[in-house]
C-alpha atoms as a PDB file:
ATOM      1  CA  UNK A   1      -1.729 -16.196  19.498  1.00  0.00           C
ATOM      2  CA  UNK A   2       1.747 -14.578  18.506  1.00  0.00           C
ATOM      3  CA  UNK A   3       3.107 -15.959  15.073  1.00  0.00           C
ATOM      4  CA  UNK A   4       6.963 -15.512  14.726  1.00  0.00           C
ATOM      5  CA  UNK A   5       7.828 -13.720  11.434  1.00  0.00           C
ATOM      6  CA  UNK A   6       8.129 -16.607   9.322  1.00  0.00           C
ATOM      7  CA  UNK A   7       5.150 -18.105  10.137  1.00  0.00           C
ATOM      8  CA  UNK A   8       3.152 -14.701   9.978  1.00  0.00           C
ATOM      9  CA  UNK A   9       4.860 -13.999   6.606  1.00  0.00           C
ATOM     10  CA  UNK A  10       3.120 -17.302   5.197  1.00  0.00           C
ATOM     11  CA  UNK A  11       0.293 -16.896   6.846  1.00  0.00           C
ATOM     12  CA  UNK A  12      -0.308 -13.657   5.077  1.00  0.00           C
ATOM     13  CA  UNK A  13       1.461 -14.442   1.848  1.00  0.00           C
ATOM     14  CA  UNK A  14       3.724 -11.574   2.140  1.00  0.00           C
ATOM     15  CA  UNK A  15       7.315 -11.340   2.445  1.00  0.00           C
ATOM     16  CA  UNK A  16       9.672 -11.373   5.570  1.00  0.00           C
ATOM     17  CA  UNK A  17      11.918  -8.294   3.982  1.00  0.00           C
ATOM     18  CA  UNK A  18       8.309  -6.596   3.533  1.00  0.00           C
ATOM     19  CA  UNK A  19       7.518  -7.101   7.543  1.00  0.00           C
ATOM     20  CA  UNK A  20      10.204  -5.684   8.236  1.00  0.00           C
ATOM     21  CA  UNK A  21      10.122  -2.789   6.018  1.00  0.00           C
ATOM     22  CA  UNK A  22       6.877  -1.894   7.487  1.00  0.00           C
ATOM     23  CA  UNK A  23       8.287  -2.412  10.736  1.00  0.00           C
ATOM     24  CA  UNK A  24      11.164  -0.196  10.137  1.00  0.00           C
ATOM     25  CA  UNK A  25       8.975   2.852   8.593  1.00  0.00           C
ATOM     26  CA  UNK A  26       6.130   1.830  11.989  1.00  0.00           C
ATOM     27  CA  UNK A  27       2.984   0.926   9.318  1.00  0.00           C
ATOM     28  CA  UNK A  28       2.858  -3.220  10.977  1.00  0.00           C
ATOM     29  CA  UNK A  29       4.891  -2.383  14.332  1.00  0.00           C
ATOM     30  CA  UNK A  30       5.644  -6.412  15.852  1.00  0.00           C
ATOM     31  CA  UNK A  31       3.245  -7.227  18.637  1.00  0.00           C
ATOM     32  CA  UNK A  32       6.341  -8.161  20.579  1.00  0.00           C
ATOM     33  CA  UNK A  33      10.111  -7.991  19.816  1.00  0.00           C
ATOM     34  CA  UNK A  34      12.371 -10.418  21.882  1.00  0.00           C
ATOM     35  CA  UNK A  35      14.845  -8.523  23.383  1.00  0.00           C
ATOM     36  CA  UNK A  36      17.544 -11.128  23.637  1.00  0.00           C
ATOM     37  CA  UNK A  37      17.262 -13.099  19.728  1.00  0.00           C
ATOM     38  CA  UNK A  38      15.576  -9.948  17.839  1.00  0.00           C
ATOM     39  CA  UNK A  39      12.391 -11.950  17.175  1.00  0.00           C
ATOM     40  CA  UNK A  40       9.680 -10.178  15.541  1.00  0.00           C
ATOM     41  CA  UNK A  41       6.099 -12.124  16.852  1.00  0.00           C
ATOM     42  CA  UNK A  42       2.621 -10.819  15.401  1.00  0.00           C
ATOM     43  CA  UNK A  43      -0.924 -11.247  16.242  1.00  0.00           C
ATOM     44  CA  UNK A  44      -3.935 -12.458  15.087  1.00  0.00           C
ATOM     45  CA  UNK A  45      -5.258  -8.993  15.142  1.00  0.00           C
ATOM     46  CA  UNK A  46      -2.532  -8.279  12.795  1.00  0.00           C
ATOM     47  CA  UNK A  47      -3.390 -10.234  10.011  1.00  0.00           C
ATOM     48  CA  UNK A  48      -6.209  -7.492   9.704  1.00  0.00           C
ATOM     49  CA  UNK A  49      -4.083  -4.865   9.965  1.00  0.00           C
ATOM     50  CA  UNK A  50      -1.812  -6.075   7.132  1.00  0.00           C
ATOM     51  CA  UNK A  51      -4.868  -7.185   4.981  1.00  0.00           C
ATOM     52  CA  UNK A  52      -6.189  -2.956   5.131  1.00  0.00           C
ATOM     53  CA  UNK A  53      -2.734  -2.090   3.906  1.00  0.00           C
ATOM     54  CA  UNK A  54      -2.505  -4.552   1.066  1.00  0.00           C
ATOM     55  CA  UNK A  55      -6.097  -3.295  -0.087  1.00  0.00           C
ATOM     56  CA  UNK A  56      -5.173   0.406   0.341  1.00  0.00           C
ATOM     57  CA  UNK A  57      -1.992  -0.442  -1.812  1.00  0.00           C
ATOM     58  CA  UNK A  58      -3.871  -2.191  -4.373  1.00  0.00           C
ATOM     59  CA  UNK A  59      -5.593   1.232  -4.631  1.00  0.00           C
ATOM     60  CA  UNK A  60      -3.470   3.386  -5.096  1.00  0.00           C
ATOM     61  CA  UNK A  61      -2.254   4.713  -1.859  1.00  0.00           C
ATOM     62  CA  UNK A  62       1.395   4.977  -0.953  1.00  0.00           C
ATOM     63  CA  UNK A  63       2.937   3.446   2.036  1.00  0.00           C
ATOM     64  CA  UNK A  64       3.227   7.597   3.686  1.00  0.00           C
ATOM     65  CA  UNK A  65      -0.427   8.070   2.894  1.00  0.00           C
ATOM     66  CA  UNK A  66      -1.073   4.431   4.299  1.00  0.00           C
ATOM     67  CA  UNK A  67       0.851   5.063   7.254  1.00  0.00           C
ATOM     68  CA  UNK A  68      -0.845   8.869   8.054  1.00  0.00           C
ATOM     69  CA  UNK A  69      -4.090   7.944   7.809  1.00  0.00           C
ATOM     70  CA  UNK A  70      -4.379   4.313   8.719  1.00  0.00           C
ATOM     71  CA  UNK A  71      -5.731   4.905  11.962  1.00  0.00           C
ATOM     72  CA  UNK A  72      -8.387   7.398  10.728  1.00  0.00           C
ATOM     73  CA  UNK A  73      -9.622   6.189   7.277  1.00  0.00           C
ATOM     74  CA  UNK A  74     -12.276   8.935   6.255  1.00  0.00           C
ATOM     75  CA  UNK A  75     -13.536   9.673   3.258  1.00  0.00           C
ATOM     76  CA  UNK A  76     -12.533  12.635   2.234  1.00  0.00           C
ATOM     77  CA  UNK A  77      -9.089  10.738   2.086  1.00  0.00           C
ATOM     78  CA  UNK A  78     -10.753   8.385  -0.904  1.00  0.00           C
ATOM     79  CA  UNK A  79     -12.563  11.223  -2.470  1.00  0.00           C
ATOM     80  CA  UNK A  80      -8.928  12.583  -2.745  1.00  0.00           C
ATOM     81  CA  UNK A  81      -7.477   9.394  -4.459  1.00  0.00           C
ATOM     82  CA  UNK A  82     -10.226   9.489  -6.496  1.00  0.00           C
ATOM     83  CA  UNK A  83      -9.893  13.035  -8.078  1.00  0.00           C
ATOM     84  CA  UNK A  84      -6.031  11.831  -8.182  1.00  0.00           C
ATOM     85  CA  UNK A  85      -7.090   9.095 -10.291  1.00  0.00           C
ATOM     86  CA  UNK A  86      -9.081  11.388 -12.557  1.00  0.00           C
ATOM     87  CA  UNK A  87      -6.878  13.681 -12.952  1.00  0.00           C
ATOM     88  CA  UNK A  88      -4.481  11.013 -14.177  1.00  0.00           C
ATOM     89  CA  UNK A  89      -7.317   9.986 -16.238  1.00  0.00           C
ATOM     90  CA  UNK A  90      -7.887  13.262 -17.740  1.00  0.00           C
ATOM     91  CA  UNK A  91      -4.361  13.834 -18.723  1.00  0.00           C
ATOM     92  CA  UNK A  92      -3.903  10.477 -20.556  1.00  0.00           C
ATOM     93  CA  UNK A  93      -7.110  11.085 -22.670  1.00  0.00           C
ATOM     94  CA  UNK A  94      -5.508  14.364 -23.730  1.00  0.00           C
ATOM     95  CA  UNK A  95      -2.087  12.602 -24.575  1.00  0.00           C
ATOM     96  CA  UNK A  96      -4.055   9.866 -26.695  1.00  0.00           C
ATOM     97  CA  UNK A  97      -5.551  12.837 -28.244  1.00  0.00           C
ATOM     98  CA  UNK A  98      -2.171  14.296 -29.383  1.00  0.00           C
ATOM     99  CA  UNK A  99      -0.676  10.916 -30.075  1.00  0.00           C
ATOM    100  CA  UNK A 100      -3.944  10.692 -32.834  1.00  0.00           C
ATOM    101  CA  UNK A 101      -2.973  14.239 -34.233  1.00  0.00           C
ATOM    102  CA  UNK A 102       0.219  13.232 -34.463  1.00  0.00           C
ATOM    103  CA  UNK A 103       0.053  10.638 -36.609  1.00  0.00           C
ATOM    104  CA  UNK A 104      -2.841  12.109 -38.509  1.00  0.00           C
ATOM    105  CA  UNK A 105      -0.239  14.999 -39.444  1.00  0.00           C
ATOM    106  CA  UNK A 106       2.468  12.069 -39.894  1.00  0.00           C
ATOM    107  CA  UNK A 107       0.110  10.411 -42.579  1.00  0.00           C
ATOM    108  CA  UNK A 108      -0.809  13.304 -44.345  1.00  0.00           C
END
Protein backbone atom coordinates (compact mmCIF):
# COMPACT_ATOMS: atom_id res chain seq x y z
CA UNK A 1 0.00 0.00 0.00
CA UNK A 2 1.42 3.57 -0.97
CA UNK A 3 0.44 6.33 1.67
CA UNK A 4 0.58 9.92 0.17
CA UNK A 5 2.75 12.22 2.36
CA UNK A 6 0.19 13.41 4.58
CA UNK A 7 -1.13 10.37 5.46
CA UNK A 8 2.43 8.72 5.90
CA UNK A 9 3.46 11.79 7.97
CA UNK A 10 0.58 10.84 10.56
CA UNK A 11 0.99 7.58 10.31
CA UNK A 12 4.50 7.90 11.57
CA UNK A 13 4.04 10.94 13.74
CA UNK A 14 6.61 12.86 11.98
CA UNK A 15 6.47 15.91 10.06
CA UNK A 16 5.76 16.58 6.27
CA UNK A 17 8.82 19.35 6.12
CA UNK A 18 10.89 16.37 7.84
CA UNK A 19 9.87 13.82 4.76
CA UNK A 20 10.92 15.91 2.70
CA UNK A 21 14.10 16.90 4.18
CA UNK A 22 15.07 13.35 4.20
CA UNK A 23 13.95 13.11 0.80
CA UNK A 24 15.95 15.98 -0.34
CA UNK A 25 19.38 14.78 1.46
CA UNK A 26 18.14 10.68 -0.06
CA UNK A 27 17.93 9.10 3.85
CA UNK A 28 13.61 8.16 3.17
CA UNK A 29 13.76 8.45 -0.83
CA UNK A 30 9.49 8.37 -1.80
CA UNK A 31 8.50 4.95 -3.03
CA UNK A 32 7.01 6.80 -5.96
CA UNK A 33 6.94 10.50 -7.01
CA UNK A 34 4.04 11.53 -9.41
CA UNK A 35 5.46 13.07 -12.17
CA UNK A 36 2.61 15.32 -13.15
CA UNK A 37 1.27 16.83 -9.25
CA UNK A 38 4.81 16.24 -7.39
CA UNK A 39 3.23 13.68 -5.03
CA UNK A 40 5.46 12.04 -2.69
CA UNK A 41 3.68 8.23 -1.89
CA UNK A 42 5.50 5.82 0.71
CA UNK A 43 5.28 2.28 1.64
CA UNK A 44 4.54 0.11 4.21
CA UNK A 45 8.06 -1.04 4.15
CA UNK A 46 8.86 2.47 4.87
CA UNK A 47 7.42 2.95 8.03
CA UNK A 48 10.43 0.62 9.09
CA UNK A 49 12.78 2.43 7.45
CA UNK A 50 11.80 5.73 9.13
CA UNK A 51 11.30 3.98 12.58
CA UNK A 52 15.57 2.80 12.30
CA UNK A 53 16.29 6.44 11.68
CA UNK A 54 14.26 7.91 14.49
CA UNK A 55 16.00 5.26 16.90
CA UNK A 56 19.49 5.94 15.47
CA UNK A 57 18.68 9.74 16.07
CA UNK A 58 17.51 9.22 19.47
CA UNK A 59 21.08 7.85 19.87
CA UNK A 60 23.07 9.99 18.95
CA UNK A 61 23.79 9.61 15.34
CA UNK A 62 23.58 12.44 12.86
CA UNK A 63 21.49 12.42 9.82
CA UNK A 64 25.31 11.99 7.52
CA UNK A 65 26.23 9.10 9.77
CA UNK A 66 22.50 7.83 9.46
CA UNK A 67 22.50 8.20 5.90
CA UNK A 68 26.29 6.38 5.29
CA UNK A 69 25.71 3.60 7.13
CA UNK A 70 22.03 2.87 7.09
CA UNK A 71 22.26 0.19 4.75
CA UNK A 72 25.14 -1.57 6.59
CA UNK A 73 24.57 -1.10 10.38
CA UNK A 74 27.67 -2.96 11.99
CA UNK A 75 28.96 -2.69 15.05
CA UNK A 76 31.93 -1.29 14.99
CA UNK A 77 29.77 1.81 13.90
CA UNK A 78 28.05 1.67 17.68
CA UNK A 79 31.24 0.81 19.37
CA UNK A 80 32.28 4.19 17.74
CA UNK A 81 29.26 6.22 19.15
CA UNK A 82 29.91 4.71 22.15
CA UNK A 83 33.61 5.78 22.78
CA UNK A 84 32.08 9.24 21.34
CA UNK A 85 29.80 9.23 24.14
CA UNK A 86 32.57 8.53 26.63
CA UNK A 87 34.68 10.70 25.59
CA UNK A 88 32.02 13.35 26.05
CA UNK A 89 31.57 11.76 29.31
CA UNK A 90 35.07 11.99 30.31
CA UNK A 91 35.45 15.58 29.49
CA UNK A 92 32.38 16.78 31.48
CA UNK A 93 33.58 14.90 34.66
CA UNK A 94 36.82 16.86 34.31
CA UNK A 95 34.90 20.26 33.82
CA UNK A 96 32.70 19.44 37.03
CA UNK A 97 35.99 18.86 38.55
CA UNK A 98 37.28 22.41 37.78
CA UNK A 99 33.92 24.01 38.30
CA UNK A 100 34.41 22.36 42.22
CA UNK A 101 38.02 23.91 42.40
CA UNK A 102 36.76 26.84 41.35
CA UNK A 103 34.54 27.64 43.75
CA UNK A 104 36.54 25.96 46.46
CA UNK A 105 39.28 28.74 45.61
CA UNK A 106 36.21 31.31 45.30
CA UNK A 107 35.19 30.42 49.00
CA UNK A 108 38.39 30.45 50.46
Amino acid sequence: MLYKIGDFAKITNTSVKTLRFYGDIGLLIPERVDVFTGYRYYSDEQIERLKLIQRLKDLGFSLGEIRKNIDNLKDDIFLSKRDEFIDKINDYKGKIKRIDMFRSQLKG
